[in-house]
C-alpha atoms as a PDB file:
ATOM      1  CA  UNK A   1       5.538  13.670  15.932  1.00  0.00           C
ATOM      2  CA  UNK A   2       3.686  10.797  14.120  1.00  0.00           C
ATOM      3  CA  UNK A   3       0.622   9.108  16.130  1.00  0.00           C
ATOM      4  CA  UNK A   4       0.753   5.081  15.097  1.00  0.00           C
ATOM      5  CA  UNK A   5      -2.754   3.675  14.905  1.00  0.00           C
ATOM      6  CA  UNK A   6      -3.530  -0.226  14.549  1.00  0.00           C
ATOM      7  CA  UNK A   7      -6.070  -1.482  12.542  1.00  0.00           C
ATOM      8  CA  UNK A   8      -7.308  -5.087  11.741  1.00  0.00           C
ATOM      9  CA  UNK A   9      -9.204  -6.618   9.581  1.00  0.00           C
ATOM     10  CA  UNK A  10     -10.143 -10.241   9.655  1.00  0.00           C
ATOM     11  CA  UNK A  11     -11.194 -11.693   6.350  1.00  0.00           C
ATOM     12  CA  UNK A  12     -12.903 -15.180   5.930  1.00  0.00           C
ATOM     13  CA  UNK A  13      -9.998 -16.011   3.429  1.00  0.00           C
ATOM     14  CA  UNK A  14      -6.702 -17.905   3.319  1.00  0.00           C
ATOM     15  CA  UNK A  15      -3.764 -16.116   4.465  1.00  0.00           C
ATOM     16  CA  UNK A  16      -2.035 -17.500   1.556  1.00  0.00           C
ATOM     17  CA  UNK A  17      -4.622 -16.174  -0.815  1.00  0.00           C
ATOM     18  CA  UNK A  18      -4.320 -12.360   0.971  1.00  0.00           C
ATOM     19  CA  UNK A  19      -0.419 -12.605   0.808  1.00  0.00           C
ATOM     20  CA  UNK A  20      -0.684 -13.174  -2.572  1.00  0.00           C
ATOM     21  CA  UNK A  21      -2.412 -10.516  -3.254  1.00  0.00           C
ATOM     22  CA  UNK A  22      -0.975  -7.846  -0.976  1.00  0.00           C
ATOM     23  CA  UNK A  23       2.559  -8.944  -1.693  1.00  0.00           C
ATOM     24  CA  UNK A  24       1.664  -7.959  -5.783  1.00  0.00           C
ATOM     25  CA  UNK A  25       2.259  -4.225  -5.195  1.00  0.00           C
ATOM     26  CA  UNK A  26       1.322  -3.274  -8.668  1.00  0.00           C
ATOM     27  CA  UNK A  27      -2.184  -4.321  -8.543  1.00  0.00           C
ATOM     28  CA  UNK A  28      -3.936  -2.794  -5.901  1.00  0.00           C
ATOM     29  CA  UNK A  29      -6.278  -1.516  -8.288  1.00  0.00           C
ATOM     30  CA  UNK A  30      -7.524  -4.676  -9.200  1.00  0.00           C
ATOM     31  CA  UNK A  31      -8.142  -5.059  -5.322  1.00  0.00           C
ATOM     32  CA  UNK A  32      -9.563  -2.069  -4.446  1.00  0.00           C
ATOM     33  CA  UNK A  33     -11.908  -0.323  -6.744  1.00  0.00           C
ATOM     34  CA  UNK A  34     -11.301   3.320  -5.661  1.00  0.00           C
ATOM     35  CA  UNK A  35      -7.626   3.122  -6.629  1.00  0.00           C
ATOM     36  CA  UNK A  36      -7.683   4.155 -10.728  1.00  0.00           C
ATOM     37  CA  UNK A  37      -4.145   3.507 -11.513  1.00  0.00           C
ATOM     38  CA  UNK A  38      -1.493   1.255  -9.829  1.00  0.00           C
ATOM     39  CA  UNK A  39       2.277   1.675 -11.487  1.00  0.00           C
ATOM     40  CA  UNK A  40       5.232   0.705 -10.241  1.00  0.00           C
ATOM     41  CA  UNK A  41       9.147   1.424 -10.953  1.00  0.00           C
ATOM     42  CA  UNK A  42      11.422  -1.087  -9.500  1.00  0.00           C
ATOM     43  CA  UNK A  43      11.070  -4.403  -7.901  1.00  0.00           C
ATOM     44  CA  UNK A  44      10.895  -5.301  -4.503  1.00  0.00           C
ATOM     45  CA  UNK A  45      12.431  -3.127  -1.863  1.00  0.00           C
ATOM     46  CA  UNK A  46      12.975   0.430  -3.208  1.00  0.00           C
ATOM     47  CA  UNK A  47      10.374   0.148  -5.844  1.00  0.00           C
ATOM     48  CA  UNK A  48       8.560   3.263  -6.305  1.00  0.00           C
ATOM     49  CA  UNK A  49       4.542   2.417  -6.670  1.00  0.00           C
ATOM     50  CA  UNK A  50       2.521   5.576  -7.826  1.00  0.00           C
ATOM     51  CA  UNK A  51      -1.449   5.882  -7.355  1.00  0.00           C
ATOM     52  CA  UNK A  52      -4.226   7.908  -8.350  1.00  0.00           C
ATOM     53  CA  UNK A  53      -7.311   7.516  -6.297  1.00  0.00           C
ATOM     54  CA  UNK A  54     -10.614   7.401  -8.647  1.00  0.00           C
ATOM     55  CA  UNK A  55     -13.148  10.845  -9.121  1.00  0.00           C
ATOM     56  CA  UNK A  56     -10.023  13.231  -8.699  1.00  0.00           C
ATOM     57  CA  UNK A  57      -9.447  11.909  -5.287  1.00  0.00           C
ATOM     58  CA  UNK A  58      -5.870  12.324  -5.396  1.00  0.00           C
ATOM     59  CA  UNK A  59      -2.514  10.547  -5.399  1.00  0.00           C
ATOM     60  CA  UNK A  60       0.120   8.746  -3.569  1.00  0.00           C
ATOM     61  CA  UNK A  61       3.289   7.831  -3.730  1.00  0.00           C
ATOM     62  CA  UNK A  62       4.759   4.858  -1.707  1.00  0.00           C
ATOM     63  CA  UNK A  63       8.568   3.402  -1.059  1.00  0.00           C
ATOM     64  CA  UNK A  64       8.191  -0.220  -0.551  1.00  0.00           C
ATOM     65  CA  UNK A  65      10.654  -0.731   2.179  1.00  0.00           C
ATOM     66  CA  UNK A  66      10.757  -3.958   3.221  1.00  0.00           C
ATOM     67  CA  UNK A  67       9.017  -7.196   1.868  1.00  0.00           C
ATOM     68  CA  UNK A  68       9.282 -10.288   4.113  1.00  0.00           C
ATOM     69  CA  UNK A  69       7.191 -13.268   2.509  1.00  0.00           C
ATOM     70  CA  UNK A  70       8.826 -16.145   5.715  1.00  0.00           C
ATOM     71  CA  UNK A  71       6.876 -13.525   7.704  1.00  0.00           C
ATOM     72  CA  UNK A  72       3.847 -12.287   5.130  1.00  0.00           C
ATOM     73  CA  UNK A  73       4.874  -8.856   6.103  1.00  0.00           C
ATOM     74  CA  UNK A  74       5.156  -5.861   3.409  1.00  0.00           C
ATOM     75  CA  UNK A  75       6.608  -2.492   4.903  1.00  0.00           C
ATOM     76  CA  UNK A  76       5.571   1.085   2.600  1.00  0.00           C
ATOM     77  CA  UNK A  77       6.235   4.373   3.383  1.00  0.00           C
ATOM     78  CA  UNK A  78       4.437   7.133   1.488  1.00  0.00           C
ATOM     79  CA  UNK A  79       6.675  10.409   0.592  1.00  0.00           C
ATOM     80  CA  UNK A  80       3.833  12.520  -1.029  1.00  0.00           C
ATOM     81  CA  UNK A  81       0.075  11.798  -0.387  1.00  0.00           C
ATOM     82  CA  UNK A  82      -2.455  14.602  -2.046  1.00  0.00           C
ATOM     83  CA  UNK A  83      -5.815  13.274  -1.409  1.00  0.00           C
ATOM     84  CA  UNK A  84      -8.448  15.624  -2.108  1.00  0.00           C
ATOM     85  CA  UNK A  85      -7.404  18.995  -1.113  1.00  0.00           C
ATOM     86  CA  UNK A  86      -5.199  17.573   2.081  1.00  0.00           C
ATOM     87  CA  UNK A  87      -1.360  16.681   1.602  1.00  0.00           C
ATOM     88  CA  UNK A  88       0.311  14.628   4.195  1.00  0.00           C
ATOM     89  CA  UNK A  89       4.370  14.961   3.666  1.00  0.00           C
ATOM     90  CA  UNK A  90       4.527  11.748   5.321  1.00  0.00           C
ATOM     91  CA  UNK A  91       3.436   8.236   6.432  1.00  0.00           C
ATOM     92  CA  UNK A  92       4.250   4.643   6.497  1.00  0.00           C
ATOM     93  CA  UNK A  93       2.262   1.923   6.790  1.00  0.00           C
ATOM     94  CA  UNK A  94       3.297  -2.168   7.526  1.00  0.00           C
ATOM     95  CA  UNK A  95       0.810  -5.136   6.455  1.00  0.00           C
ATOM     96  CA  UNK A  96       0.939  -8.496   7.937  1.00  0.00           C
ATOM     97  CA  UNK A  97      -1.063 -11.463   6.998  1.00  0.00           C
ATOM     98  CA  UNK A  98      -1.728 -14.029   9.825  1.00  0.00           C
END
């Protein structure tokens, strides 16, 4: 059984400046500094986006799923994630810019 967990975070920026950003989904790296490497296979829905986390913190691999820029939503769901010495088999996460 999966446990679902919100989180927010309300940034003094435009939404239109975070969608543009989020909705990249090759460049997290640029975004956030403990992601080392950002690549991605595909476009849009059923792209494949590989990550290594920086100082051998691991990697992850995420499905995008579903991109929806009328609603500034982006759907991933993560099929391997080995951070550290943990491995979660699975996990999905949904972003939506307000």
């Amino acid at each position: 059984m999966f446990a679902k967990q919100a989180i927010t975070k309300k940034l003094n920026v435009p939404s239109e400046k975070v969608w543009d950003a989020i909705s990249k989904i090759g460049r997290l790296d640029v975004w956030f500094p403990f992601i080392e490497t950002c690549k991605v296979e595909g476009d849009g829905p059923g792209a494949l986006r590989y990550m290594t986390i920086a100082d051998g913190g691991g990697d992850i691999k995420d499905t995008i799923e579903e991109i929806d820029s009328k609603k500034n939503e982006i759907d991933i769901s993560s099929t391997n994630i080995s951070i550290s010495r943990d491995l979660l088999q699975r996990n999905s996460r949904s972003f939506h810019v307000l």
